[in-house]
C-alpha atoms as a PDB file:
ATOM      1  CA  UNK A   1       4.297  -4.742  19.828  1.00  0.00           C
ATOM      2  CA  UNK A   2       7.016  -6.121  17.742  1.00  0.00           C
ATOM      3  CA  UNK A   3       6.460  -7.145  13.987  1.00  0.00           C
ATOM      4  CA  UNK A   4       7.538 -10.545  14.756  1.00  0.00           C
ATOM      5  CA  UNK A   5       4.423 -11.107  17.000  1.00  0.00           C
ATOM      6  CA  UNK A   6       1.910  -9.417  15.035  1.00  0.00           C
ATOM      7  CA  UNK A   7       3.590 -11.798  11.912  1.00  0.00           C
ATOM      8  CA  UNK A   8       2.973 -14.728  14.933  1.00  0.00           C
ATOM      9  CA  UNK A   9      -0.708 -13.924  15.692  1.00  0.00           C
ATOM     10  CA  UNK A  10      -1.620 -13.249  11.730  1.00  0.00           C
ATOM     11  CA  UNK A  11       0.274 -16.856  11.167  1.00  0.00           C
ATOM     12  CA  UNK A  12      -1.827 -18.425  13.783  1.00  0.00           C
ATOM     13  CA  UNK A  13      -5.182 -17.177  12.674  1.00  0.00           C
ATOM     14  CA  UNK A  14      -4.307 -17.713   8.818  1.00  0.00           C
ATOM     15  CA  UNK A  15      -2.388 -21.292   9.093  1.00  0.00           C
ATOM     16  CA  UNK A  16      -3.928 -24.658   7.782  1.00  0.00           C
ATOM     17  CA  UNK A  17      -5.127 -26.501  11.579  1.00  0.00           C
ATOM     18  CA  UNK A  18      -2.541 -29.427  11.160  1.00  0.00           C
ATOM     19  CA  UNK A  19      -0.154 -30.588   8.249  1.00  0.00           C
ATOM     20  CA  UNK A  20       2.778 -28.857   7.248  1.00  0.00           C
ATOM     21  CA  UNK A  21       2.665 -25.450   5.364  1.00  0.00           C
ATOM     22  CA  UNK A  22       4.798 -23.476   3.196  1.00  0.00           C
ATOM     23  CA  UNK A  23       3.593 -20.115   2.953  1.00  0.00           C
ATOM     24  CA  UNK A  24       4.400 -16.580   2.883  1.00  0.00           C
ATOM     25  CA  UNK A  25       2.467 -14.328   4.790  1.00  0.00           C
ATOM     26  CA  UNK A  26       2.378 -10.555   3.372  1.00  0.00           C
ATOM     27  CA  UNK A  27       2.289  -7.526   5.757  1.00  0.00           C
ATOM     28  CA  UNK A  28       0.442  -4.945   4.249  1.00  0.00           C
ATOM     29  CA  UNK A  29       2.552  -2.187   6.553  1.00  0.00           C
ATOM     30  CA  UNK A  30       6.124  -3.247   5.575  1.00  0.00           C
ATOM     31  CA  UNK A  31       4.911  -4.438   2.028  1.00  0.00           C
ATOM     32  CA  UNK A  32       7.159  -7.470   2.797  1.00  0.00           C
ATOM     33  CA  UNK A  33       6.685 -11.593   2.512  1.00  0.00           C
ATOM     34  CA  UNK A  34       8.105 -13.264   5.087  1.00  0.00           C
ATOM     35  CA  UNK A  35       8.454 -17.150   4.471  1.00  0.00           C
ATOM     36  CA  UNK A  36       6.452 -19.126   7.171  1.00  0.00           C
ATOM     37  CA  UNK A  37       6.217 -23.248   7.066  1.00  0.00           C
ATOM     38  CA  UNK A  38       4.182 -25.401  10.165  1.00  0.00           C
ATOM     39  CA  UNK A  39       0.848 -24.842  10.994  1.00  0.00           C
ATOM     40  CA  UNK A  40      -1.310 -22.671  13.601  1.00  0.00           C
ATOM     41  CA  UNK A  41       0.195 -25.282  16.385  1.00  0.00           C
ATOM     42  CA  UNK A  42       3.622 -25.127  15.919  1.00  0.00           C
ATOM     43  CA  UNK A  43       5.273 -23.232  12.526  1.00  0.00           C
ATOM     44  CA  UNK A  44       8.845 -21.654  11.888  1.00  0.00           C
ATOM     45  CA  UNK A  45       9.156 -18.146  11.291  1.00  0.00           C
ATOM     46  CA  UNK A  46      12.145 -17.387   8.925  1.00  0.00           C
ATOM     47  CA  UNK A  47      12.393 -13.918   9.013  1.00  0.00           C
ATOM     48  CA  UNK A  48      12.872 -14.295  12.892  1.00  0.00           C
ATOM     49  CA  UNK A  49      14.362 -17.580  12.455  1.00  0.00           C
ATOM     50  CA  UNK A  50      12.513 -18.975  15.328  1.00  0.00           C
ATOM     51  CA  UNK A  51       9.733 -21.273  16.338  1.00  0.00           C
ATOM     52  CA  UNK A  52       6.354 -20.657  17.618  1.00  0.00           C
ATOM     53  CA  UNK A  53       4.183 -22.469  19.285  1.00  0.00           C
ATOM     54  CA  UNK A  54       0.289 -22.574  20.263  1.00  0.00           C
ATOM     55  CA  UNK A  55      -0.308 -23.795  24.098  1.00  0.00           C
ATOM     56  CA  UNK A  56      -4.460 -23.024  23.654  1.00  0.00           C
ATOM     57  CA  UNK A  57      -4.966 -19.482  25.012  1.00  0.00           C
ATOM     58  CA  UNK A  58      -1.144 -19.118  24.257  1.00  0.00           C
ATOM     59  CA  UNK A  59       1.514 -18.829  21.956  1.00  0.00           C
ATOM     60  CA  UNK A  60       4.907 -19.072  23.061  1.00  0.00           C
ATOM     61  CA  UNK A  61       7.711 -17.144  21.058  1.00  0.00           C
ATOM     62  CA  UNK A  62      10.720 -19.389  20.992  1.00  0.00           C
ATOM     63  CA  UNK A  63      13.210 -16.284  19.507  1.00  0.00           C
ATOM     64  CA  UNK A  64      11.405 -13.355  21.408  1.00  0.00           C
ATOM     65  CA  UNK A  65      11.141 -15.804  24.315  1.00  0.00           C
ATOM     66  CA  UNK A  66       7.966 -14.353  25.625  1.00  0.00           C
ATOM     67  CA  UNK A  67       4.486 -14.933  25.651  1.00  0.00           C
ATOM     68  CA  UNK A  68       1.196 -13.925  24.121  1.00  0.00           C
ATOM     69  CA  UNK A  69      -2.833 -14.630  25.165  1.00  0.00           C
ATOM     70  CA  UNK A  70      -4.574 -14.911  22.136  1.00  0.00           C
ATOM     71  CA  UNK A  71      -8.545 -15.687  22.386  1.00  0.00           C
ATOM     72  CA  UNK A  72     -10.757 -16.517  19.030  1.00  0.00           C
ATOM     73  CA  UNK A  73     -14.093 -16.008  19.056  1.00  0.00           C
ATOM     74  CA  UNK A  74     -15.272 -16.758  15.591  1.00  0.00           C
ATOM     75  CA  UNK A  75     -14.275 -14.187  12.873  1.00  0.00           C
ATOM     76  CA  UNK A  76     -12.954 -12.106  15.897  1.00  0.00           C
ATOM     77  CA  UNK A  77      -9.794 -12.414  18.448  1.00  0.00           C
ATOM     78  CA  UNK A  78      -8.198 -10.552  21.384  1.00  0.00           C
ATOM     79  CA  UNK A  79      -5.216 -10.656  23.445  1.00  0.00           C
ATOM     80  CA  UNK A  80      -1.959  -9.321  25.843  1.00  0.00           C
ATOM     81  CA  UNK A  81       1.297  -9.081  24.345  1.00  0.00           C
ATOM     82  CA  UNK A  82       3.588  -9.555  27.618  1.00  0.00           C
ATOM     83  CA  UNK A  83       6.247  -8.324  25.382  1.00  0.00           C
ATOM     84  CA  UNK A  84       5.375  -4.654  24.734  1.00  0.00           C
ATOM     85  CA  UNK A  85       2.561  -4.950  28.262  1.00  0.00           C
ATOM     86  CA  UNK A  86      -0.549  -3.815  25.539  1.00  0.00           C
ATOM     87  CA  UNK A  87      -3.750  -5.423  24.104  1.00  0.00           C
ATOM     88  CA  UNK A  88      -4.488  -6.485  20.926  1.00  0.00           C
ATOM     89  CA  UNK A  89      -8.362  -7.298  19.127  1.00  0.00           C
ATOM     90  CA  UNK A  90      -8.772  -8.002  15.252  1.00  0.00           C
ATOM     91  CA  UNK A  91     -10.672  -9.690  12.847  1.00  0.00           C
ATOM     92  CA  UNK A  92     -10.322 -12.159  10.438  1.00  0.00           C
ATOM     93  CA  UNK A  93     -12.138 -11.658   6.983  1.00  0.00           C
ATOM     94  CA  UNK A  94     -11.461 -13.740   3.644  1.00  0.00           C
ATOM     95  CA  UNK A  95      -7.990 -14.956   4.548  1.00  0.00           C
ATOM     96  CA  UNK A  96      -6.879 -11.872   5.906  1.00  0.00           C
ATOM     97  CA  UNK A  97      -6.380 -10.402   9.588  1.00  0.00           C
ATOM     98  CA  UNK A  98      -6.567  -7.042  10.405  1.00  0.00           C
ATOM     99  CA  UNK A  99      -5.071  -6.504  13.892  1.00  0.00           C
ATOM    100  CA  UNK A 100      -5.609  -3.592  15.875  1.00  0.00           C
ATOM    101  CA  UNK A 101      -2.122  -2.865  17.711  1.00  0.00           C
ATOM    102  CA  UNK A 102      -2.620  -1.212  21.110  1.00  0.00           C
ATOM    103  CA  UNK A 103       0.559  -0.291  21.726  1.00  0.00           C
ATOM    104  CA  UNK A 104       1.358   1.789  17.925  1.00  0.00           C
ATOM    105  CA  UNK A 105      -2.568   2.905  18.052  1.00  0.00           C
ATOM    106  CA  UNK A 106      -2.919   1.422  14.475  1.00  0.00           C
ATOM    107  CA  UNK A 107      -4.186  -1.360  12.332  1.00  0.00           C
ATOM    108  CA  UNK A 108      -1.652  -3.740  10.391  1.00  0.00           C
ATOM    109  CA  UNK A 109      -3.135  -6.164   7.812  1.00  0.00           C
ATOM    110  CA  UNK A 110      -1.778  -9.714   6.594  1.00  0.00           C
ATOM    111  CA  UNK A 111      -2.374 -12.215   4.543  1.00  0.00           C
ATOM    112  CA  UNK A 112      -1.126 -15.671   3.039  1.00  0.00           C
ATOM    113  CA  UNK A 113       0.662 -14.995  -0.247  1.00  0.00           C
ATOM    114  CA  UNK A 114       1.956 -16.315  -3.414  1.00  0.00           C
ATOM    115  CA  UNK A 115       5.860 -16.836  -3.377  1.00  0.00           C
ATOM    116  CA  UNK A 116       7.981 -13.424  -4.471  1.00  0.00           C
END
């Protein structure tokens, strides 16, 4: 799966419910901020310079142009990446998602952070 969806999922999860956010969301991995600003609906991703947006059970990836099934259940989620054909399950736990990448066989953490 590429970075720029497991930055879209984390966003999703993390992201205020409506409004207009400026955030940075931290991966863990990459030890890099990557400005974000929307909410879990419909938010811009700068370091892909593209949109993404939440149709329910999917989010569409405006500068990947592909698709991904994401299902919450609570503190938990799951989903396909149609990108890279491979599952996906995590949690969420005190503002942060840990996302278990079936495709790299690995976990990659995220969370909102303060400005660089």
């Amino acid at each position: 799966m590429k970075e720029e969806i497991r930055r879209a999922i984390a966003f999703t999860l993390l992201a205020p419910e409506s409004g207009e956010a400026d955030a940075f969301l931290y991966s863990h991995a990459l030890d890099h901020r990557t400005k974000m600003r929307g909410n879990r609906r419909d938010f811009h991703d700068y370091g892909a310079d593209a949109r993404v947006v939440n149709y329910g059970a999917q989010l569409y990836h405006y500068g990947l142009w592909q698709y991904v099934d994401l299902v919450v259940n609570g503190a938990s989620f799951s989903g396909y990446d149609h990108g890279s054909k491979n599952h996906f399950e995590g949690v969420i736990n005190s503002g942060t998602v840990q996302l278990y990448d079936r495709s790299e066989s690995r976990y990659f953490q995220y969370a909102i952070a303060p400005p660089p």
